[in-house]
Protein backbone atom coordinates (compact mmCIF):
# COMPACT_ATOMS: atom_id res chain seq x y z
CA UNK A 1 -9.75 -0.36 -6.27
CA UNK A 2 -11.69 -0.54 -2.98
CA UNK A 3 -12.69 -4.73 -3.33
CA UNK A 4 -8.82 -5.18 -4.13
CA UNK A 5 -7.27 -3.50 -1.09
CA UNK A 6 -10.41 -4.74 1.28
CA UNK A 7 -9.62 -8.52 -0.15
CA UNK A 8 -6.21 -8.62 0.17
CA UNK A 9 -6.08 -6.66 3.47
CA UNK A 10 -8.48 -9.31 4.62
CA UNK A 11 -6.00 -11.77 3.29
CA UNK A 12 -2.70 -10.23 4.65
CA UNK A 13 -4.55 -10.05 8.27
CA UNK A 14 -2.46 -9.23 10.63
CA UNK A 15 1.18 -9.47 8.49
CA UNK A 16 0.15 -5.85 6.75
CA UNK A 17 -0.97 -2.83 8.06
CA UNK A 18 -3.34 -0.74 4.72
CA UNK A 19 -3.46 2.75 5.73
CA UNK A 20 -5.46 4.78 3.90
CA UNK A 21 -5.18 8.59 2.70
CA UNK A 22 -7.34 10.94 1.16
CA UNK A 23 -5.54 12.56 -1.08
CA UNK A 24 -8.29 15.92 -0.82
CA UNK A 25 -7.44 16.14 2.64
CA UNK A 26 -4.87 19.22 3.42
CA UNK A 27 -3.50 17.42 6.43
CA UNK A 28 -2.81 14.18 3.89
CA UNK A 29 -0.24 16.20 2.31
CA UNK A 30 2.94 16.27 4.12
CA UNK A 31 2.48 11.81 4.11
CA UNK A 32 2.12 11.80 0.17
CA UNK A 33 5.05 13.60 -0.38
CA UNK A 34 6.88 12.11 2.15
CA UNK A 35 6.12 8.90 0.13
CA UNK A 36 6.35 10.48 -3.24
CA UNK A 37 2.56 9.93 -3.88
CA UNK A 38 1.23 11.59 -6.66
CA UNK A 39 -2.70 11.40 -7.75
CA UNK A 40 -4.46 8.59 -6.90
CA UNK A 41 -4.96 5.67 -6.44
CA UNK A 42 -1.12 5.54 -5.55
CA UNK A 43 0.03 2.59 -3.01
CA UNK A 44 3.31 2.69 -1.29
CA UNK A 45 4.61 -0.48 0.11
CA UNK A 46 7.08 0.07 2.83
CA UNK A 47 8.77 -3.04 4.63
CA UNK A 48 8.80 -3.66 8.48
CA UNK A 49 11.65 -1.08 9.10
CA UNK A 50 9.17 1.11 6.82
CA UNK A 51 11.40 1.38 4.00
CA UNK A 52 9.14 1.88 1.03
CA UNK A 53 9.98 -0.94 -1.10
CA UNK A 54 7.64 -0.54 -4.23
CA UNK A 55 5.61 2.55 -5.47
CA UNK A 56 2.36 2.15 -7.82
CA UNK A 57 0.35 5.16 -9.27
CA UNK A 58 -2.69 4.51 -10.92
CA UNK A 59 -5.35 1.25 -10.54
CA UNK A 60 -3.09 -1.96 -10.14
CA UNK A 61 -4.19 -5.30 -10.54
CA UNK A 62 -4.90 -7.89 -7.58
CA UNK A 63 -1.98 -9.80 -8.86
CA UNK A 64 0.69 -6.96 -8.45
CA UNK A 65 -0.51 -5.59 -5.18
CA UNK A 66 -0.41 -9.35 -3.78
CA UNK A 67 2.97 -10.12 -4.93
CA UNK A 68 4.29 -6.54 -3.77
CA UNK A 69 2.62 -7.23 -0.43
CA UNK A 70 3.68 -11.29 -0.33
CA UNK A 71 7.54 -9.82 -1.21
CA UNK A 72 7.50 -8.13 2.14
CA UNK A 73 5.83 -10.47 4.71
CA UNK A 74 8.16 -12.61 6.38
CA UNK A 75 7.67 -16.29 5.04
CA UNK A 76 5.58 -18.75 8.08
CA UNK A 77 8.05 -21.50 8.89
């Protein structure tokens, strides 16, 4: 899953913010459950009032983390 979420944040630039966790770490804890992340990978995409949007558990494909990510960044005029 690492190329995937290095490409696309590379894509996304600046209009996404990837954060990641480790899910081992104790003090990772109180995040995944505030997102409802269980195992991993899990993704949580929130939307610019940080709103999670979509939840994914499990590897994803490029395509559905792209059009989760391109469903919550503004449109360029």
């Amino acid at each position: 899953m690492t190329p995937i979420v290095d490409g696309l944040e590379e894509e996304f630039d600046a209009d996404v913010a990837v954060v990641r966790l480790n899910a081992a770490e104790p003090e990772n804890v109180e995040l995944q459950q505030e997102f409802g992340l269980q195992g991993h990978p899990a993704f949580a995409i929130l939307d610019e009032n940080g709103r999670t949007t979509q939840t994914f558990f499990g590897p994803q494909s490029e395509e559905t983390l792209r059009a989760a990510l391109t469903a919550v960044v503004p449109a360029e005029n």
